[in-house]
Protein backbone atom coordinates (compact mmCIF):
# COMPACT_ATOMS: atom_id res chain seq x y z
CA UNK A 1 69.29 -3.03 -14.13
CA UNK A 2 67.08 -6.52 -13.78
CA UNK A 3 64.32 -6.28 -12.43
CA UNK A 4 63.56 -10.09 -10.23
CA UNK A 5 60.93 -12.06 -12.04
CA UNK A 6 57.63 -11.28 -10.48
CA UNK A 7 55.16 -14.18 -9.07
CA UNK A 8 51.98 -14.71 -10.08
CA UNK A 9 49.20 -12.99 -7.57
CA UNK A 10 51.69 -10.10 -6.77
CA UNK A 11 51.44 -6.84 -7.63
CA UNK A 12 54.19 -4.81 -8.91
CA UNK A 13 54.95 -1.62 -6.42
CA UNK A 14 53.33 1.63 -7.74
CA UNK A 15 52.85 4.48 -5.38
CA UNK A 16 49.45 4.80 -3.78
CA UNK A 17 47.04 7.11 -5.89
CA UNK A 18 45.13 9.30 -4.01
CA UNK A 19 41.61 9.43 -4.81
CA UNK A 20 38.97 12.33 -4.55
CA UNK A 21 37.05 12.24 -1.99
CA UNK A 22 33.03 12.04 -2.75
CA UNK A 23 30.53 12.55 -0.09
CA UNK A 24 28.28 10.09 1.06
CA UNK A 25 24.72 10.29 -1.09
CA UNK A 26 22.19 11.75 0.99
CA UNK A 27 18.58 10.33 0.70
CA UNK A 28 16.83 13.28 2.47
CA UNK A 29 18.46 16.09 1.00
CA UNK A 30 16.73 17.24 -2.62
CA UNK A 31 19.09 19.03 -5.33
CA UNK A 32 17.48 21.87 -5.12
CA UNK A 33 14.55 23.62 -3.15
CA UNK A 34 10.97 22.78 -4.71
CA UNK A 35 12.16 19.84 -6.75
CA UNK A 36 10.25 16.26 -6.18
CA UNK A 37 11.15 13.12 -7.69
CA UNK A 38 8.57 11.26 -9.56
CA UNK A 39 5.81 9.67 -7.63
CA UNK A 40 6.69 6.44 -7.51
CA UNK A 41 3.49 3.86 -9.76
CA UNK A 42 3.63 1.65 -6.85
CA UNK A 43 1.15 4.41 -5.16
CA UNK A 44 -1.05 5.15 -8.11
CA UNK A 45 -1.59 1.38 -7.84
CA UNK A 46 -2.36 1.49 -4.27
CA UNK A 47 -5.07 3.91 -4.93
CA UNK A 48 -6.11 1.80 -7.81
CA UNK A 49 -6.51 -1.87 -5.19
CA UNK A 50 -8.38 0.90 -2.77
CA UNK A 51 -10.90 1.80 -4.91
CA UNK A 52 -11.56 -1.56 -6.32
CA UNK A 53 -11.40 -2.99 -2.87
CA UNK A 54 -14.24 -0.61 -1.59
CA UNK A 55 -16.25 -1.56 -5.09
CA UNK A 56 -16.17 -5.55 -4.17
CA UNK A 57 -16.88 -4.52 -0.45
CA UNK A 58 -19.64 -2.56 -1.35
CA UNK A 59 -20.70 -5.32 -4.16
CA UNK A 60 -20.36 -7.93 -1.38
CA UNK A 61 -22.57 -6.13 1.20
CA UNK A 62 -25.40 -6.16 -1.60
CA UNK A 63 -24.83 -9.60 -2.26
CA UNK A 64 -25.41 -10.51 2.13
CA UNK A 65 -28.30 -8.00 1.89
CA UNK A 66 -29.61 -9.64 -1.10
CA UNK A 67 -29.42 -13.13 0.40
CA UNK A 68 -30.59 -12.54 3.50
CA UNK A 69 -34.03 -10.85 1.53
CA UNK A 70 -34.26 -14.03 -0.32
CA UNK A 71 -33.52 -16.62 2.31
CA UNK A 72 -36.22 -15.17 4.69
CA UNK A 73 -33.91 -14.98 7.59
CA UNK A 74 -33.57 -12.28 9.93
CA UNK A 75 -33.42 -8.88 8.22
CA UNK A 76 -31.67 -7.29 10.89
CA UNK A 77 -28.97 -9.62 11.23
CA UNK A 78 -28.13 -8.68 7.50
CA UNK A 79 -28.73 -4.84 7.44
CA UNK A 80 -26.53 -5.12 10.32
CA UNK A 81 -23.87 -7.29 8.61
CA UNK A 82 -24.03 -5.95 5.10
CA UNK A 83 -23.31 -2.26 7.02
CA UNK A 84 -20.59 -3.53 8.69
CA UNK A 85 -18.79 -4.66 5.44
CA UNK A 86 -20.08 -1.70 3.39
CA UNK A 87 -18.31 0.44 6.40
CA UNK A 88 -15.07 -1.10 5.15
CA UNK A 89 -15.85 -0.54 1.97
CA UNK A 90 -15.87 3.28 2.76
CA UNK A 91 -12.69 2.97 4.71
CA UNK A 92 -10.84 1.48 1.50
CA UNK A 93 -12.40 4.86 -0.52
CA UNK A 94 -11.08 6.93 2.38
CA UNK A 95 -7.21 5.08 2.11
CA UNK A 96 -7.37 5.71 -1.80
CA UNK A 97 -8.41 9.57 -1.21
CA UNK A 98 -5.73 9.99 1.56
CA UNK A 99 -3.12 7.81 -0.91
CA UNK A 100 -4.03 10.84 -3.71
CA UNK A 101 -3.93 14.38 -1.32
CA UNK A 102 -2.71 16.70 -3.45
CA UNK A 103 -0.70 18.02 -0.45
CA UNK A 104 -0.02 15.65 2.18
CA UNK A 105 -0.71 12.24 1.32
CA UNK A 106 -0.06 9.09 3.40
CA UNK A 107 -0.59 5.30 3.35
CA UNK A 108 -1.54 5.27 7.25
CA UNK A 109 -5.58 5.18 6.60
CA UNK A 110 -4.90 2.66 3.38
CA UNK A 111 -2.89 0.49 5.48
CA UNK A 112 -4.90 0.25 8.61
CA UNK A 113 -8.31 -0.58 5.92
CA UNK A 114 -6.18 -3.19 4.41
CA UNK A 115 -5.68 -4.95 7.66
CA UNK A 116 -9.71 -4.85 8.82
CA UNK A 117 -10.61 -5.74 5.60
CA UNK A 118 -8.26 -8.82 5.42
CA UNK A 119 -9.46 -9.98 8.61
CA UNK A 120 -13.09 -9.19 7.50
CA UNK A 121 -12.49 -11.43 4.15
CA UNK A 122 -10.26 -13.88 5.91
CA UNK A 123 -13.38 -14.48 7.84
CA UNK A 124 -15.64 -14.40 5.26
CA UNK A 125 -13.21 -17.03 2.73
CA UNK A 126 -13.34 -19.29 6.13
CA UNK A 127 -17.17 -19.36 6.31
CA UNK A 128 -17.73 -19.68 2.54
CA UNK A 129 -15.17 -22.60 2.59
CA UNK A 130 -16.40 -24.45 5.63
CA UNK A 131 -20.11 -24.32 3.13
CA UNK A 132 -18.72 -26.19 0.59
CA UNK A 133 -19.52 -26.07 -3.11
CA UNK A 134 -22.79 -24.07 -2.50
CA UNK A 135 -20.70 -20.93 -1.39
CA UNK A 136 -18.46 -21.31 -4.10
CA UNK A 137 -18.67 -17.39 -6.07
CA UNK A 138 -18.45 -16.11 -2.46
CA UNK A 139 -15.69 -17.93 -1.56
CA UNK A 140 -13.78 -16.93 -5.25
CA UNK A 141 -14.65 -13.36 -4.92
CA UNK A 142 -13.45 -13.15 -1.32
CA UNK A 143 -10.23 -15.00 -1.81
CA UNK A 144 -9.70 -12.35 -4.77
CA UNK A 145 -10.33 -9.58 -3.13
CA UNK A 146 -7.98 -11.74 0.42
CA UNK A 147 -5.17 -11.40 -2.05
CA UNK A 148 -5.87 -7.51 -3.37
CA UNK A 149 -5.84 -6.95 -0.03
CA UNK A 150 -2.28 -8.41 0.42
CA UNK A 151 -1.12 -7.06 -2.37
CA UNK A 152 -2.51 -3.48 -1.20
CA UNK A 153 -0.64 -3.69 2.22
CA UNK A 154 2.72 -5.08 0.49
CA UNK A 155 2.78 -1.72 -1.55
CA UNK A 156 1.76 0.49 1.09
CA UNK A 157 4.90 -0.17 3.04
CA UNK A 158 8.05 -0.17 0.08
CA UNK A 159 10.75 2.31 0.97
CA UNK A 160 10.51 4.31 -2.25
CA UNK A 161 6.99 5.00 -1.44
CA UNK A 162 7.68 5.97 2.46
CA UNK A 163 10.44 8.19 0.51
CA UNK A 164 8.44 10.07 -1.79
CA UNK A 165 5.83 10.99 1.12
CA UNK A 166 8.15 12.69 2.89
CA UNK A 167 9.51 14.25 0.06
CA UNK A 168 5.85 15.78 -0.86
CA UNK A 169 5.50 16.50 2.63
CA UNK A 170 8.62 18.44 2.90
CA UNK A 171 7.87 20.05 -0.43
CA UNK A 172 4.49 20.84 0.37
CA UNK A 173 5.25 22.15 4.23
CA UNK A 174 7.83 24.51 2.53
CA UNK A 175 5.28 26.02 0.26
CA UNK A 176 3.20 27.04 2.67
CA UNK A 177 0.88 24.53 3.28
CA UNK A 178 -0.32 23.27 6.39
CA UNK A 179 -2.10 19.77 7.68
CA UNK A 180 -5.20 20.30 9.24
CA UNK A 181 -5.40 17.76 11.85
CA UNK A 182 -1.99 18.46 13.00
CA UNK A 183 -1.17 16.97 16.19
């Protein structure tokens, strides 16, 4: 028996193969009850940008305090000012402490800091830039701290971070613990 000469790009005829069947991975599911995967670095470095964003807030409100006391202006005007971006300073130390719940932790708090505090220090770049070379640490520090900011809000929204949370969540609802504020 001769076979015909085969062409290139053709396959010879075999009989289909079947092939187990595998199911389809599941994301939510966990291999077995109480297990949690690692906590992913990109949130221990989230806590890390909130802490050192409150620091340079909190540095930053000295520094308006401090200039306003030597400039002779208004007093007021900078109490006022240097409490409104030492408040943000707080709400960065809040985001980190609600990043690190042992229990139930969440990026909502870190997030919605990041966003007032880059508009705060998009501000502040914008008037230290409009000075010119006089303003020209301000300007540096707050154009650091613009881009920790950034960086901060990037992190606080990757997937493998949103999936861990819920993980810890579900992990920490099935042990028995409950949120507080619960809604």
């Amino acid at each position: 028996m001769t076979q015909p000469p085969q062409q290139w790009g053709t396959r010879p005829p075999y009989p289909p193969q079947a092939y187990p069947q595998q199911p389809p991975p599941a994301h939510h599911q966990q291999p077995w009850p109480g297990w949690l995967p690692p906590k992913p670095p990109h949130l221990t470095i989230l806590a890390i940008l909130n802490w050192i964003l409150a620091a340079g807030l909190l540095a930053i409100a000295a520094f308006v305090l401090m200039s306003f006391l030597m400039s002779g202006a208004t007093l007021v005007v900078g109490i006022l000012l240097a409490a409104v971006v030492a408040g943000f300073g707080v709400l960065n130390a809040l985001g980190a402490l609600s990043v690190n719940h042992p229990h139930f932790p969440n990026t909502v708090a870190s997030q919605m800091a990041g966003i007032f505090t880059a508009l705060v220090l998009a501000v502040a770049l914008f008037r230290s830039v409009s000075r010119g070379v006089a303003e020209l640490v301000p300007s540096m520090a707050s154009a650091l701290l613009l881009a920790v900011c950034v960086f901060s809000l990037v992190l606080a929204t990757r997937p493998a971070v949103k999936r861990w949370i819920v993980a810890k969540h579900q992990l920490s609802l099935s042990q028995g613990h409950r949120p507080r504020n619960r809604r």
